[in-house]
Protein backbone atom coordinates (compact mmCIF):
# COMPACT_ATOMS: atom_id res chain seq x y z
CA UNK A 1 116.16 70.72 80.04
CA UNK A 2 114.99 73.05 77.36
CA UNK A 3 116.58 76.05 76.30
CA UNK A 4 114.24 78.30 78.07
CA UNK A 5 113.84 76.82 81.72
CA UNK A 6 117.99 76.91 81.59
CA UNK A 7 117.74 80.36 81.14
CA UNK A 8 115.32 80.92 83.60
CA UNK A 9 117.30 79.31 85.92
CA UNK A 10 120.63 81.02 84.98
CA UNK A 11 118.76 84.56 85.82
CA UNK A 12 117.30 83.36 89.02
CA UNK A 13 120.79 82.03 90.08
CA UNK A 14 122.57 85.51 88.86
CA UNK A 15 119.78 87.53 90.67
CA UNK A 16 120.10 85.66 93.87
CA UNK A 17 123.85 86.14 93.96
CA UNK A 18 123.42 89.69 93.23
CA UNK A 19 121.42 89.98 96.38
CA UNK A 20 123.17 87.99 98.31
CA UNK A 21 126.48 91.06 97.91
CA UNK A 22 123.87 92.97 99.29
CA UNK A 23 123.50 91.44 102.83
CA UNK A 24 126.55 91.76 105.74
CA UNK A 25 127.10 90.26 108.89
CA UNK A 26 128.06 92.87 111.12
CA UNK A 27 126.75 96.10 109.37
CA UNK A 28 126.06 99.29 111.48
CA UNK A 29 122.50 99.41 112.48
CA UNK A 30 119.65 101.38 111.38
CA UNK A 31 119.39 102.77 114.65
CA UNK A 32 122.71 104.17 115.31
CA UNK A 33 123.44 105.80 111.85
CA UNK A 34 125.91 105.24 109.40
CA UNK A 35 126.74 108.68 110.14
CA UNK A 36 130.74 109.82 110.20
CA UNK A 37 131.78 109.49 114.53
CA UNK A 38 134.69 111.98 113.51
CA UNK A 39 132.01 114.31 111.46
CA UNK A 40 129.73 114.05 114.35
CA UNK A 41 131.40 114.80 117.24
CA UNK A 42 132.80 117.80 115.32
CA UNK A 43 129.79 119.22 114.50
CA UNK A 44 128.95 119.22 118.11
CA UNK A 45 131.68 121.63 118.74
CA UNK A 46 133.90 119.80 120.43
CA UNK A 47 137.94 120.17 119.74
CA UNK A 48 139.70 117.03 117.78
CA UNK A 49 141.58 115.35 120.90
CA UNK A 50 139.55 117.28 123.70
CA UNK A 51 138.30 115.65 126.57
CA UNK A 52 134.70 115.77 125.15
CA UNK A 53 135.54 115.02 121.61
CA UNK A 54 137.34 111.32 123.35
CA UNK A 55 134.10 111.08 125.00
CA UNK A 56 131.72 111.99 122.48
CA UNK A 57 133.75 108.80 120.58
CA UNK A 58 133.14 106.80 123.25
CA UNK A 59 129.92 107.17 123.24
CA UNK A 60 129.25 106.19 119.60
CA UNK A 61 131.36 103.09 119.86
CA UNK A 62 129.12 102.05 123.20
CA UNK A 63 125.38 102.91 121.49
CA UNK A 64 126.99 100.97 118.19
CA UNK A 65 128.50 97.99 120.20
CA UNK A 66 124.62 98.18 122.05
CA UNK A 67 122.57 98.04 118.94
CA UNK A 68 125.06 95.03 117.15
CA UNK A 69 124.36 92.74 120.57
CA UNK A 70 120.75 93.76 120.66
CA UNK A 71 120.14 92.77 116.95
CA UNK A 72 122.60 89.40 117.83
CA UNK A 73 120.56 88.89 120.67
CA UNK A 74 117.28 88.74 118.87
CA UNK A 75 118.50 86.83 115.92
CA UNK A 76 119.27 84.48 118.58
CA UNK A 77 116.24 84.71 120.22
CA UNK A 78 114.56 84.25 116.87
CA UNK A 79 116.57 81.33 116.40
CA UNK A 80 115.31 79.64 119.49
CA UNK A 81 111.90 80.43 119.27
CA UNK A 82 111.87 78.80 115.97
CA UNK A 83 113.43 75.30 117.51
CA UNK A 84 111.11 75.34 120.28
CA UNK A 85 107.80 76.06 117.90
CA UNK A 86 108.10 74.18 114.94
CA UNK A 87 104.42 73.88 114.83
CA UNK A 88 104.62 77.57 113.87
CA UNK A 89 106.53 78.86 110.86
C-alpha cells in the first residue's frame, strides 16, 4: 500500500474515532434541556426541600424519563421498519 493511501487511511480511522467520543447512549434529550433540575426549580422560587421544590424534581425526572423512552421507542420503531422494508433504504 503506498505511503499516501496509508495515511489517508490512518486520518480517516483517527477522525472516525474522534466522532465516535462524540455520540452516547443515554444522553439527555434535546427536548428536555440539559438545563441544571436543582438550578431550575430554584429559579422558580421554590424553597430547597419544600413540597414544591420535591415536586418540581419530580417533574423533571418524569418529562426526562418520557423523552429517553420516546426516542428508544422510535429507534426501535426505526429498527423495525427497516427489517420489514428492505426494498427501501
Amino acid at each position: 500500500m503506498p505511503l499516501a493511501a496509508t495515511s489517508r487511511l490512518l486520518a480517516a480511522l483517527a477522525l472516525a474515532i474522534a466522532l465516535s467520543a462524540c455520540s452516547a447512549r443515554y444522553q439527555t434529550p434535546v427536548a428536555v434541556g440539559g438545563d441544571d433540575d436543582d438550578a431550575v426549580c430554584q429559579s422558580r422560587g421554590y424553597a430547597q426541600g419544600s413540597p414544591e421544590y420535591v415536586a418540581c424534581r419530580k417533574d423533571r425526572d418524569v418529562q426526562r424519563n418520557a423523552a429517553t423512552a420516546r426516542a428508544d421507542r422510535r429507534q426501535r420503531d426505526l429498527g423495525e421498519y427497516m427489517l420489514n422494508h428492505p426494498e427501501r433504504p
